[in-house]
Protein backbone atom coordinates (compact mmCIF):
# COMPACT_ATOMS: atom_id res chain seq x y z
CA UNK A 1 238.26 56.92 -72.90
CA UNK A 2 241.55 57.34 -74.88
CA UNK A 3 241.84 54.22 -77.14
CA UNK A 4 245.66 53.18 -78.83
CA UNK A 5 245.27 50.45 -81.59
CA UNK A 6 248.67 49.65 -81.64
CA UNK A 7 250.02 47.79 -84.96
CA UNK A 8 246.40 46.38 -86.40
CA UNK A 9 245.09 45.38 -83.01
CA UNK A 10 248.33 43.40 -82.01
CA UNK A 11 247.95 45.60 -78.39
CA UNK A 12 244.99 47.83 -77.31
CA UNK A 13 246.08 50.64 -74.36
CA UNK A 14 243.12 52.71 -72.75
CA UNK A 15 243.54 56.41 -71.12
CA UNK A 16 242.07 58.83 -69.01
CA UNK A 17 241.13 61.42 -71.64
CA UNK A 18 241.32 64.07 -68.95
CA UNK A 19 245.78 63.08 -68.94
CA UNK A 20 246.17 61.74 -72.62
CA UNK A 21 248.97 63.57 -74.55
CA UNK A 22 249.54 62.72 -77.96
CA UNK A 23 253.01 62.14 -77.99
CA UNK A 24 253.30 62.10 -82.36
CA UNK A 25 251.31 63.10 -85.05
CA UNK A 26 248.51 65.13 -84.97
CA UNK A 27 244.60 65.08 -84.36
CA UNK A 28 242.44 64.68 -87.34
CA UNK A 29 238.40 65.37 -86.67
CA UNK A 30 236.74 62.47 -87.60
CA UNK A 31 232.94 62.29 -88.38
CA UNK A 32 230.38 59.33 -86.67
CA UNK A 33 228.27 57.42 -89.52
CA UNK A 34 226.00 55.09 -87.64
CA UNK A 35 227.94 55.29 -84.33
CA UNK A 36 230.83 54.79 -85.65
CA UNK A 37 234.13 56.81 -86.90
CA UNK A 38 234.78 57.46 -90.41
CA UNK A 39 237.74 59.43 -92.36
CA UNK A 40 238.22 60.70 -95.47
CA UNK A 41 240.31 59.07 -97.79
CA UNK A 42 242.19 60.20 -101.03
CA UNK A 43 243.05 57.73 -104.04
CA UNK A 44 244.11 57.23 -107.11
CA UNK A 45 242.40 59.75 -109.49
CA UNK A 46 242.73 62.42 -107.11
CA UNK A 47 239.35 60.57 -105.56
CA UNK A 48 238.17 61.22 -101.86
CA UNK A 49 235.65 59.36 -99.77
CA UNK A 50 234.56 58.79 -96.03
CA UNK A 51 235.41 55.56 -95.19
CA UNK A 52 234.37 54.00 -91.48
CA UNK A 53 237.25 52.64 -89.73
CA UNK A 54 236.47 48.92 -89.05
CA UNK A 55 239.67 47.71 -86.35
CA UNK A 56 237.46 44.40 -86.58
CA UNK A 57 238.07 44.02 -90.51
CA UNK A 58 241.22 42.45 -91.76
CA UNK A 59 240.85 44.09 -95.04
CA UNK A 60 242.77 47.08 -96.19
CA UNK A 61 239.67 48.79 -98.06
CA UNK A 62 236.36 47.79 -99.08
CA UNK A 63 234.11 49.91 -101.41
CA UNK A 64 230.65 49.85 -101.26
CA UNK A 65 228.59 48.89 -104.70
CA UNK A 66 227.00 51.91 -104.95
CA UNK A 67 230.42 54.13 -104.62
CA UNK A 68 232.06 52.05 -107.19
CA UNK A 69 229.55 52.46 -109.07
CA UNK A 70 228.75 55.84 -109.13
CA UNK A 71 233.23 56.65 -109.45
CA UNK A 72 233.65 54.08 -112.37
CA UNK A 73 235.94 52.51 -110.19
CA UNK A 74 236.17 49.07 -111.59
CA UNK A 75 236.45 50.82 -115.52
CA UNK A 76 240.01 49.21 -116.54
CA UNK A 77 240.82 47.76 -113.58
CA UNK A 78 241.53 44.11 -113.45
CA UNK A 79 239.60 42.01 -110.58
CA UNK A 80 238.47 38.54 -109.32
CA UNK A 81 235.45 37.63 -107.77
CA UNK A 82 235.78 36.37 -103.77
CA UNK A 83 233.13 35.08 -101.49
CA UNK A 84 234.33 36.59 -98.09
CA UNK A 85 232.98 36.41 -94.38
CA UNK A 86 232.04 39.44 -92.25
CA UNK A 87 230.29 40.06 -89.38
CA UNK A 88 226.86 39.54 -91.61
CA UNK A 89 227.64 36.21 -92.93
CA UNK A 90 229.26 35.87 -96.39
CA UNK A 91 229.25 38.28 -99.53
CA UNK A 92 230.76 38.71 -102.71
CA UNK A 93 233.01 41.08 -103.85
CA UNK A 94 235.24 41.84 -106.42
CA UNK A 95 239.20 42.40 -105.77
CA UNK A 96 241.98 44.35 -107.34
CA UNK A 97 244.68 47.04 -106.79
CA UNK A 98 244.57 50.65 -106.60
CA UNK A 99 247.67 52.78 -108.13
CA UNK A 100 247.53 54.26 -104.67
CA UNK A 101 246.18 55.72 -101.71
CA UNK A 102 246.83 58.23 -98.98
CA UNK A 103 245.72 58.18 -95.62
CA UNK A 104 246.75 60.12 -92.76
CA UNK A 105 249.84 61.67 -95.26
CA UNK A 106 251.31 58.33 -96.19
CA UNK A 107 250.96 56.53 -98.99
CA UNK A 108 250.16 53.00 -100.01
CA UNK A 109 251.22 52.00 -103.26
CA UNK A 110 249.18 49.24 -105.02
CA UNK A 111 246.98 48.43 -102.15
CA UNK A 112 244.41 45.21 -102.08
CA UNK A 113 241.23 46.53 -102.27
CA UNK A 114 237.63 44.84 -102.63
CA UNK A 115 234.93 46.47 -104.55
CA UNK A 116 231.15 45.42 -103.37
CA UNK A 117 229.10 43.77 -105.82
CA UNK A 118 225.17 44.31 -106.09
CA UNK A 119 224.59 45.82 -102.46
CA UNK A 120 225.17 42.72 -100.37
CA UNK A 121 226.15 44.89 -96.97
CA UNK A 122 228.07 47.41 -98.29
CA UNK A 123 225.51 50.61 -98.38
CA UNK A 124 225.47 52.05 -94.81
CA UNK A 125 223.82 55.34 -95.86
CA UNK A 126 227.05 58.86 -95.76
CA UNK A 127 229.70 56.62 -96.76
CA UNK A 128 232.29 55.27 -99.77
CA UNK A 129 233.53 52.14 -98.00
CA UNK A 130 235.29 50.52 -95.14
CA UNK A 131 239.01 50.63 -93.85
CA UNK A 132 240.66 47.78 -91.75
CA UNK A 133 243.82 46.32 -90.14
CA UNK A 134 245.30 46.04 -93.42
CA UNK A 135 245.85 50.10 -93.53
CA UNK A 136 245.87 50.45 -90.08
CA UNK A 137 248.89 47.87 -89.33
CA UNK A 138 251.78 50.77 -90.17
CA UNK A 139 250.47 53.43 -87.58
CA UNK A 140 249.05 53.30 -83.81
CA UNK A 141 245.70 54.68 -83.90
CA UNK A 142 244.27 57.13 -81.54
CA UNK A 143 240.72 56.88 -81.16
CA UNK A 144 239.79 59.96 -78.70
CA UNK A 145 235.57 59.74 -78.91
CA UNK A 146 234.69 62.13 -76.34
CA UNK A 147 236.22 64.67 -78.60
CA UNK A 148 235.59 62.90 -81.55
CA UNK A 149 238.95 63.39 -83.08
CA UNK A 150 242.03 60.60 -83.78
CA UNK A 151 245.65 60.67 -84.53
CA UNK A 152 247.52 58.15 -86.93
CA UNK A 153 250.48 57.94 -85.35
CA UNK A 154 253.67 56.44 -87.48
């Protein structure tokens, strides 16, 4: 099955992947971490990371502790401390801007992103963080898992 997440989940199309055309953009390979996709991810500080693509999470981008950690990401950077609710039940986390990130050749300036604090659901093993809706909301994306590949399409 072809998947479209059109707009950050306002409209969801399925294909035939045998008669799917990409009509825009191109395919990016995408690797599984538990089950599910994940992309890589540059940022400010010429930075990179995988980051599983959550089209559940209405977040732009969350870090996990040990990734923040480990990239002196919060050094400098101004934050406040949330208490959010995910899937797991609630965690905190710290949030802030980047200067920027890219993603699929565009580029968000001064994104909202949260930064996990003390490993409270935030260290799925081969991965920096989570993406959600609030990157995902310019572009359709292509989710294409039999050939484990997707397009974001602007």
């Amino acid at each position: 099955m072809v998947t479209e997440f059109i707009r950050g989940g306002g409209r969801i199309a399925l294909y035939d992947p045998a008669t799917y055309k990409l009509q825009k953009g191109e395919w990016k390979r995408f690797t599984y971490v538990m089950h599910v996709p994940a992309v890589r991810i540059r940022f400010e500080g010429n930075r990179e990371g995988l980051f599983i693509v959550d089209t559940g999470g209405s977040g732009s981008i969350i870090f996990n502790s040990r990734y923040t950690k480990d990239h002196k990401i919060l050094d400098g950077r101004q934050v406040v401390e949330q208490t959010n609710q995910g899937s797991g039940g609630t965690y905190k986390a710290l949030a802030g801007n980047l200067r920027w990130l890219d993603l699929a050749g565009y580029r968000f300036n001064e994104p909202v992103a949260e930064f996990g604090i003390g490993g409270e659901g935030f260290e799925m093993e081969g991965r920096s963080g989570v993406i959600g809706r609030g990157l995902m909301g310019p572009f359709v994306v292509v989710f294409d898992y039999r050939h484990k590949r997707m397009a974001f399409v602007r």
